[in-house]
C-alpha atoms as a PDB file:
ATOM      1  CA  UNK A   1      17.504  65.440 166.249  1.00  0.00           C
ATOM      2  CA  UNK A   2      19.966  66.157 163.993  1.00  0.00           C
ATOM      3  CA  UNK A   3      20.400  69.413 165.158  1.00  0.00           C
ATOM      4  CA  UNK A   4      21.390  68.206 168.395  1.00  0.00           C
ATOM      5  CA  UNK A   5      24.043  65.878 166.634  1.00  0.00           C
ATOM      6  CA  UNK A   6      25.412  68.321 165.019  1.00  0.00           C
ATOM      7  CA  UNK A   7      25.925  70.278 168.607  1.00  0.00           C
ATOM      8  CA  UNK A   8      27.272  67.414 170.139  1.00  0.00           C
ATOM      9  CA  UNK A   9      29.491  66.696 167.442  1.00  0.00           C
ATOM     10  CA  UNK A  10      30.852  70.463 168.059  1.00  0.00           C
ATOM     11  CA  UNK A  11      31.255  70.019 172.045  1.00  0.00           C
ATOM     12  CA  UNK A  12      32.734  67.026 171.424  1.00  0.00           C
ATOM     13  CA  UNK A  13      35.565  68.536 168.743  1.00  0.00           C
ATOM     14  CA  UNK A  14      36.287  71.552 171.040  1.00  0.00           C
ATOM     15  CA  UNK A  15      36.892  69.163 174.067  1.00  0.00           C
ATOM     16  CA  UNK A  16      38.824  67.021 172.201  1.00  0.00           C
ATOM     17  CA  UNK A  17      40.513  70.439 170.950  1.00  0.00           C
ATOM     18  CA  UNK A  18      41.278  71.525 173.778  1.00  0.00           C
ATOM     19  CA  UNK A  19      42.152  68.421 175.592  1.00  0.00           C
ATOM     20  CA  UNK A  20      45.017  68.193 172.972  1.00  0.00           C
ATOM     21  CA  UNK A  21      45.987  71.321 173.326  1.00  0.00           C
ATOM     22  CA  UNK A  22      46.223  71.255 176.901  1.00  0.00           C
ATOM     23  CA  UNK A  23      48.314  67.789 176.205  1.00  0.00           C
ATOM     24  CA  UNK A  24      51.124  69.407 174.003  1.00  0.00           C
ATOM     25  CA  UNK A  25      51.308  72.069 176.477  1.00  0.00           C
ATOM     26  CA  UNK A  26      51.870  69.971 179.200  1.00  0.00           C
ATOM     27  CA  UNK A  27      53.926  67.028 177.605  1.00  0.00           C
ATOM     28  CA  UNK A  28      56.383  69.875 176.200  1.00  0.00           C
ATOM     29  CA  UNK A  29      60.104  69.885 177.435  1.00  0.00           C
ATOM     30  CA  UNK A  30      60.301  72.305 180.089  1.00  0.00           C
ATOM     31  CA  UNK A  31      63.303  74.679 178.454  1.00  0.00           C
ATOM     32  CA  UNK A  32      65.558  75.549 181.118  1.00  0.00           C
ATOM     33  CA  UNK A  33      67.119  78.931 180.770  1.00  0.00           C
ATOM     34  CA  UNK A  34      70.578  76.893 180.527  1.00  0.00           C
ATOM     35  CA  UNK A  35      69.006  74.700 177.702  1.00  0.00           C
ATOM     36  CA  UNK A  36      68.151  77.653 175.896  1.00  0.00           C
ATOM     37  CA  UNK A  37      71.185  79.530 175.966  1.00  0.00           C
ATOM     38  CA  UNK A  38      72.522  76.492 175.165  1.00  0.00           C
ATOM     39  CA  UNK A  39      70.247  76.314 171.841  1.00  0.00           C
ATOM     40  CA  UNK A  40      70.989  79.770 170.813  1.00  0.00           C
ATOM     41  CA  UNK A  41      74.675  79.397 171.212  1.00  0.00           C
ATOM     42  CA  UNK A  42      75.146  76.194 169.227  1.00  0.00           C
ATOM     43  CA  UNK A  43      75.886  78.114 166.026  1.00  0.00           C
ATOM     44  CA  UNK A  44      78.723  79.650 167.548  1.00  0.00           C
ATOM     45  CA  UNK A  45      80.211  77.200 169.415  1.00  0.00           C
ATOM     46  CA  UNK A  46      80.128  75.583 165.730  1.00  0.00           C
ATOM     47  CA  UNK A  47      82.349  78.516 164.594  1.00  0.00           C
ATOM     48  CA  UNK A  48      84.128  78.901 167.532  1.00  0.00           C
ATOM     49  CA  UNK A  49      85.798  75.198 167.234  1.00  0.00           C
ATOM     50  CA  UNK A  50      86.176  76.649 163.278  1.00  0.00           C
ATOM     51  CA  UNK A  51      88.130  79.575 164.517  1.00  0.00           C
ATOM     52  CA  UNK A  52      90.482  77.271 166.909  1.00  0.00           C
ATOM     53  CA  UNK A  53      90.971  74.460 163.927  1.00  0.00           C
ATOM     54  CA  UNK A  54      92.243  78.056 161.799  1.00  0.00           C
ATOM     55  CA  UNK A  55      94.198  79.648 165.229  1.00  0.00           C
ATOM     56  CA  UNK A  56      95.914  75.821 166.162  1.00  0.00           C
ATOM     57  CA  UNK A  57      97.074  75.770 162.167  1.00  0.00           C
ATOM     58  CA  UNK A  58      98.109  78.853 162.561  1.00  0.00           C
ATOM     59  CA  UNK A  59     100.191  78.372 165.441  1.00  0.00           C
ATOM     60  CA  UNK A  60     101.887  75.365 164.281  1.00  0.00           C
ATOM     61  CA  UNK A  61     103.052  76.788 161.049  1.00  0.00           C
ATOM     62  CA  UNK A  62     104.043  80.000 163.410  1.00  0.00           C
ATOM     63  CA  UNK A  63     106.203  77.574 165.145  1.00  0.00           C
ATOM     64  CA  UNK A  64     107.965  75.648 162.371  1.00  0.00           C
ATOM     65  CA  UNK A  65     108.647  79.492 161.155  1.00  0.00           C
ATOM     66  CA  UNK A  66     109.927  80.699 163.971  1.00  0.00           C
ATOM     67  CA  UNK A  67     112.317  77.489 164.288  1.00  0.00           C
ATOM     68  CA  UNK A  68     113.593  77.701 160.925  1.00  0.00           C
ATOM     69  CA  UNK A  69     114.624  81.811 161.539  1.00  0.00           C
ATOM     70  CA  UNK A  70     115.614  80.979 165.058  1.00  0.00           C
ATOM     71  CA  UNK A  71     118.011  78.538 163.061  1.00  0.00           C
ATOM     72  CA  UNK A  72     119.392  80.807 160.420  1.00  0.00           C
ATOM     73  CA  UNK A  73     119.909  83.690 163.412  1.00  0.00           C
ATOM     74  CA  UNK A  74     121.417  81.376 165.474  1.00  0.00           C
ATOM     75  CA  UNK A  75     123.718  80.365 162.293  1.00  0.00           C
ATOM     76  CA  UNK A  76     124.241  83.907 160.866  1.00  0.00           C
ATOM     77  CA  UNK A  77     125.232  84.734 164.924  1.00  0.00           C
ATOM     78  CA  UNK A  78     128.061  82.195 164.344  1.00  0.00           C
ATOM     79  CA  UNK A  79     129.395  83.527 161.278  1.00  0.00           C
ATOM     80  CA  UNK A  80     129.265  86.932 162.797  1.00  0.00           C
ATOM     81  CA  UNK A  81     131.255  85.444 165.674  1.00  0.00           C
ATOM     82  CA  UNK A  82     134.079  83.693 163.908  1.00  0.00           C
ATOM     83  CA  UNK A  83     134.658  86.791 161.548  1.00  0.00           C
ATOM     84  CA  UNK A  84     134.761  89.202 164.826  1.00  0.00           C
ATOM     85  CA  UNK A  85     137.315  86.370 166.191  1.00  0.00           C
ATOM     86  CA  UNK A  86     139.379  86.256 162.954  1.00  0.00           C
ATOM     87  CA  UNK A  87     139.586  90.196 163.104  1.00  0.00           C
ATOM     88  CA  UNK A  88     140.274  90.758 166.605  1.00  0.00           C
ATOM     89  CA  UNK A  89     143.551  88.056 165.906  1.00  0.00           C
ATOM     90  CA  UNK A  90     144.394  90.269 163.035  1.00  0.00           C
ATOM     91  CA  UNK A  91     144.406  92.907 164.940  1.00  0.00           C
ATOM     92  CA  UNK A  92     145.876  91.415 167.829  1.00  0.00           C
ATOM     93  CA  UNK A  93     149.011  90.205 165.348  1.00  0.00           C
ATOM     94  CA  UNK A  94     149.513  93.711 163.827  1.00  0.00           C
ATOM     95  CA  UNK A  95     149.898  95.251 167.187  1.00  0.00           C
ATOM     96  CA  UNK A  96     152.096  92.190 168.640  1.00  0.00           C
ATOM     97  CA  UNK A  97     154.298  92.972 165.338  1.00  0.00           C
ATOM     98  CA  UNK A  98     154.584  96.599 165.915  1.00  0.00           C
ATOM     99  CA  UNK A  99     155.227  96.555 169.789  1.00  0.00           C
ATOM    100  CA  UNK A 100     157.654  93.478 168.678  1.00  0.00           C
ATOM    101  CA  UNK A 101     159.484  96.181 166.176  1.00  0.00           C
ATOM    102  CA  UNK A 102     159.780  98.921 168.970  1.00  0.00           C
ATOM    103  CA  UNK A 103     160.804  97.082 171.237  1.00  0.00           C
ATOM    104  CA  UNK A 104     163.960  95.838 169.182  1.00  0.00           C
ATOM    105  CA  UNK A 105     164.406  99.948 168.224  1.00  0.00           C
ATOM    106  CA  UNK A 106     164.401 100.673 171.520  1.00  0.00           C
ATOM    107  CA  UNK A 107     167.027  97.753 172.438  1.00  0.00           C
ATOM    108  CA  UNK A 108     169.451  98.787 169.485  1.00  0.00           C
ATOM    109  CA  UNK A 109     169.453 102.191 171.211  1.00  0.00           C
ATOM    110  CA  UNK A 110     170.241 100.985 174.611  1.00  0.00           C
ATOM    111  CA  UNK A 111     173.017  98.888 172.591  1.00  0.00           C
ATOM    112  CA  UNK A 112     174.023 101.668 171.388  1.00  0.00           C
ATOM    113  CA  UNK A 113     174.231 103.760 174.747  1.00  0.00           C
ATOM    114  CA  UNK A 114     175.595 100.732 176.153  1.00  0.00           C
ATOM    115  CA  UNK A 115     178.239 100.890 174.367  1.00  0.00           C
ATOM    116  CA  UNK A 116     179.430 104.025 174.734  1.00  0.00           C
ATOM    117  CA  UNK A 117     179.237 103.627 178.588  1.00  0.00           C
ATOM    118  CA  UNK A 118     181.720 100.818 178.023  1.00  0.00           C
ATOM    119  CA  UNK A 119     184.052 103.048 175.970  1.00  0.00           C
ATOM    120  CA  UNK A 120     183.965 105.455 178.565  1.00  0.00           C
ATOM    121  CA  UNK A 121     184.234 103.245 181.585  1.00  0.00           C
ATOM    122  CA  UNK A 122     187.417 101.066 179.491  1.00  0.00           C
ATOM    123  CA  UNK A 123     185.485  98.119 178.972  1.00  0.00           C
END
């Protein structure tokens, strides 16, 4: 009889394999095809929030750079301005001057012709 031990003993370990295997299979997580593509993209949704910790740094400094040249434009614009201002009243002076001098040239000559008329008229 041991022979027929020895073939129950087998029937009875492949049932029992394949009772277990038949349990794993059907106890297993049914992988949806969202879960999955949510599996395989895990790595780079790890990376992605990487890349926006680097882009959000990035943009801040960006920002404090572009205030501090917005500043010295805006400052350098003002400097550019006043000098314009104090050139245009230079100029502005010179020509007053000049138009101030021809003006009194042209008055002595009227004085002048003036007179004369008199002298002629008897004045």
């Amino acid at each position: 009889m041991p022979r027929q031990d020895t073939v129950d003993f087998l029937t009875a370990f492949a049932v029992g394999t394949v009772l277990g295997i038949g349990a794993t299979l059907l106890l297993q997580p049914d992988h949806s095809p969202k879960a999955r593509v949510k599996r395989q993209l895990k790595p780079y949704r790890k990376q992605m929030r990487r890349s926006y910790g680097h882009v959000a740094k990035g943009v801040r400094h960006g920002s404090e750079a572009t205030s501090e040249f917005s500043t010295e434009v805006i400052n350098a614009g003002r400097e550019l301005l006043s000098e314009f201002r104090e050139e245009v009243n230079e100029i502005l002076e010179q020509a007053r001057s000049e138009l101030g001098d021809l003006v009194k040239d042209q008055v002595k000559d009227l004085s002048k012709g003036a007179k004369k008329t008199r002298r002629r008229v008897g004045m």
